[in-house]
Protein backbone atom coordinates (compact mmCIF):
# COMPACT_ATOMS: atom_id res chain seq x y z
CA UNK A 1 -155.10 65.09 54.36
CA UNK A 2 -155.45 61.42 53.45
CA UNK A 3 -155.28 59.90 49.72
CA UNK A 4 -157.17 57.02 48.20
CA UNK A 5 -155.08 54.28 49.80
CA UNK A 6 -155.96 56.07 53.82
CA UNK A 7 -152.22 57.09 53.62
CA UNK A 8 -151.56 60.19 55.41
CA UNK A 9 -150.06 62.98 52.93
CA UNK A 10 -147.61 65.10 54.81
CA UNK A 11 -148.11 68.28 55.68
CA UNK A 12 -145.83 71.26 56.96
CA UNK A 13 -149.20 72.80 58.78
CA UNK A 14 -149.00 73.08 62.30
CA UNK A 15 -145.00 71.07 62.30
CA UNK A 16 -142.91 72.27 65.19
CA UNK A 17 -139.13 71.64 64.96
CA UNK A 18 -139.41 68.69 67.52
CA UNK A 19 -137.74 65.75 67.22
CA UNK A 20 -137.78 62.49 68.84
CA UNK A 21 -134.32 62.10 70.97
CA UNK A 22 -134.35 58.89 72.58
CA UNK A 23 -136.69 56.05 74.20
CA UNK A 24 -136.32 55.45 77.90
CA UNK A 25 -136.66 51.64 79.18
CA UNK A 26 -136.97 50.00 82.65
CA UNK A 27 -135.16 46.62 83.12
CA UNK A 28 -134.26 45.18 86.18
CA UNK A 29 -131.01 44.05 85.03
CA UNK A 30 -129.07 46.86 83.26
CA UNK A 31 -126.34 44.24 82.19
CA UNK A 32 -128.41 41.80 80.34
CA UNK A 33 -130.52 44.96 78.47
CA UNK A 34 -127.59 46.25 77.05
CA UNK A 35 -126.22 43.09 76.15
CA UNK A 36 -129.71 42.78 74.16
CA UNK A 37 -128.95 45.96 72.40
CA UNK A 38 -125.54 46.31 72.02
CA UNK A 39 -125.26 42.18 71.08
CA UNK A 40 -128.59 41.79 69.45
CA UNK A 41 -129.51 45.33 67.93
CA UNK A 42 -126.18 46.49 67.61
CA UNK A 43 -126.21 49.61 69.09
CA UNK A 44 -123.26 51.50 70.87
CA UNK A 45 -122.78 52.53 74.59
CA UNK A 46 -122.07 55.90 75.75
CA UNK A 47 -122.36 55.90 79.07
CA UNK A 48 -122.97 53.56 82.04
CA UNK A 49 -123.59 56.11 84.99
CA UNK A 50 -125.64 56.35 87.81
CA UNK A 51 -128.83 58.35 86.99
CA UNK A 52 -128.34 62.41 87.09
CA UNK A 53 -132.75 62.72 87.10
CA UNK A 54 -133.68 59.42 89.51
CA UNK A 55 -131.51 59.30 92.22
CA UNK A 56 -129.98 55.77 93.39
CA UNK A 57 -130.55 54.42 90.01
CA UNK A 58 -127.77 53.72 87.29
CA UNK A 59 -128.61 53.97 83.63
CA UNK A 60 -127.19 53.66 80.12
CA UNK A 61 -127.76 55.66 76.95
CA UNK A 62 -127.03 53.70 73.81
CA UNK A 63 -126.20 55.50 70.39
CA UNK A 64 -126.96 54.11 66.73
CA UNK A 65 -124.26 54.01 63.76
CA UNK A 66 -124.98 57.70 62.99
CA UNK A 67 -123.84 58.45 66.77
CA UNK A 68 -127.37 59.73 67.97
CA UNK A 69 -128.73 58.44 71.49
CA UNK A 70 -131.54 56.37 70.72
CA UNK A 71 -132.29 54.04 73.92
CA UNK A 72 -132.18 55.41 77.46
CA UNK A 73 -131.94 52.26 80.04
CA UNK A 74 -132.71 52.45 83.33
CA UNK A 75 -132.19 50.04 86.25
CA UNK A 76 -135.11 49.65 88.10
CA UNK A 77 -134.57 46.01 90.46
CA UNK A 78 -138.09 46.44 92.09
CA UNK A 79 -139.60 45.46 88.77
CA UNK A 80 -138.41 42.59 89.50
CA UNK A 81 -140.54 41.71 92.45
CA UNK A 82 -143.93 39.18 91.94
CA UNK A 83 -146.43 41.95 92.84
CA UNK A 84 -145.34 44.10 89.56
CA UNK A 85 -147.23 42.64 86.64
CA UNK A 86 -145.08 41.95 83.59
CA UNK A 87 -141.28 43.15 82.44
CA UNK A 88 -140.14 46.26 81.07
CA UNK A 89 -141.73 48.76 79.38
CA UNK A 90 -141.48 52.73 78.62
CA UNK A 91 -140.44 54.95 81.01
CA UNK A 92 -140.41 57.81 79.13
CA UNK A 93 -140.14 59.52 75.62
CA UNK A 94 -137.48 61.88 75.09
CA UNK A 95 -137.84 65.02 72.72
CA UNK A 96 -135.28 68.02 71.59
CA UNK A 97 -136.63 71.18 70.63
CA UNK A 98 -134.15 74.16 69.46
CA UNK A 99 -133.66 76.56 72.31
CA UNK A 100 -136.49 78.67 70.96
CA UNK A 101 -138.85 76.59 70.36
CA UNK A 102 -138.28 75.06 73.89
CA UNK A 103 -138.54 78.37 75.69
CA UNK A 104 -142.33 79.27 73.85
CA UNK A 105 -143.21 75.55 74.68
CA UNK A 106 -142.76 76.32 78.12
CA UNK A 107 -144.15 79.58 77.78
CA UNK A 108 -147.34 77.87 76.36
CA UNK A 109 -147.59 75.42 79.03
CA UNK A 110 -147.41 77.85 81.76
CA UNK A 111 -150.39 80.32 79.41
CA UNK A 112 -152.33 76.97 79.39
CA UNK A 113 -151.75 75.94 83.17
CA UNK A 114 -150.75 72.40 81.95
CA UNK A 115 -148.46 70.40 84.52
CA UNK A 116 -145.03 70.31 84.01
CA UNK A 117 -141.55 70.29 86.11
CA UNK A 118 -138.46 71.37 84.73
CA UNK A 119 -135.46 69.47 86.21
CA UNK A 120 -131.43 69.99 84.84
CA UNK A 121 -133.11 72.33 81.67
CA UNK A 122 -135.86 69.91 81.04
CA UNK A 123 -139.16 69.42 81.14
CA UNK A 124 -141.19 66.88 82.33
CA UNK A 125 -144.80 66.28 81.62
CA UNK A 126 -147.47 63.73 80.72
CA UNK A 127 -149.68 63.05 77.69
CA UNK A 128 -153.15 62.39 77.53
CA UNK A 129 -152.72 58.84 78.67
CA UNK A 130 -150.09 59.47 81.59
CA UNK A 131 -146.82 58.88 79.57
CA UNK A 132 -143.84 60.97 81.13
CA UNK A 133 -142.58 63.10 77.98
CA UNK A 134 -139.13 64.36 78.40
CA UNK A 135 -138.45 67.98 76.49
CA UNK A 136 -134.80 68.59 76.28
CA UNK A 137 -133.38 71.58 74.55
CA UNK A 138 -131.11 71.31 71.66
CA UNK A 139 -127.70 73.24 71.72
């Protein structure tokens, strides 16, 4: 419902328990990104590892002061070749859903017929526009 000033008001209506987990970013140099965030942003690492989803690739997941994973980076060196128009970008976004919530998400998906795959107990599937979302559920 919007107010005078075309705020939005909130509204618990139709909320799910989602939550936002983390950002995923392509670079193709892994050391220089997290320089940038660690150096510039100030963010933590957690792990430097190769990739447990995309195989032959090594990633890092950065955490914030509150010791949440906020940026997912991951190493992609083809990016880097002249045919690949511009430099970085989103991979993916990464949600957490309580157990629950996760299991009648899926259960909706599969009622609808909408696309997904489920990989290490998450699922993968694409918005309107072709953006990977990443459903992970919370423990």
């Amino acid at each position: 419902m919007a107010d005078t000033n075309n705020q939005m008001t909130p509204s618990n209506k139709n909320t799910s328990p989602i939550r936002l987990d983390h950002a995923a970013i392509m670079t193709t140099d892994l050391e220089r990104a997290i320089a940038f965030y660690t150096d510039v942003l100030g963010l933590s690492v957690r792990v430097i590892e190769d990739d447990p989803i995309r195989k032959g690739r090594r990633r890092a997941m950065l955490f914030d002061a509150g010791g949440r994973d906020v940026v997912e980076i991951i190493e992609m060196p083809e990016m880097a070749h002249a045919t690949i128009p511009g430099r970085g970008g989103i991979h993916h976004l990464g949600f957490r859903l309580p157990q629950r919530a996760w299991h009648a998400l899926r259960a909706r998906l599969d009622a609808d017929g909408y696309p997904y795959q489920e990989i290490n107990n998450c699922l993968f599937l694409r918005d309107a526009d072709g953006l990977v979302l990443e459903l992970e559920q919370a423990l």
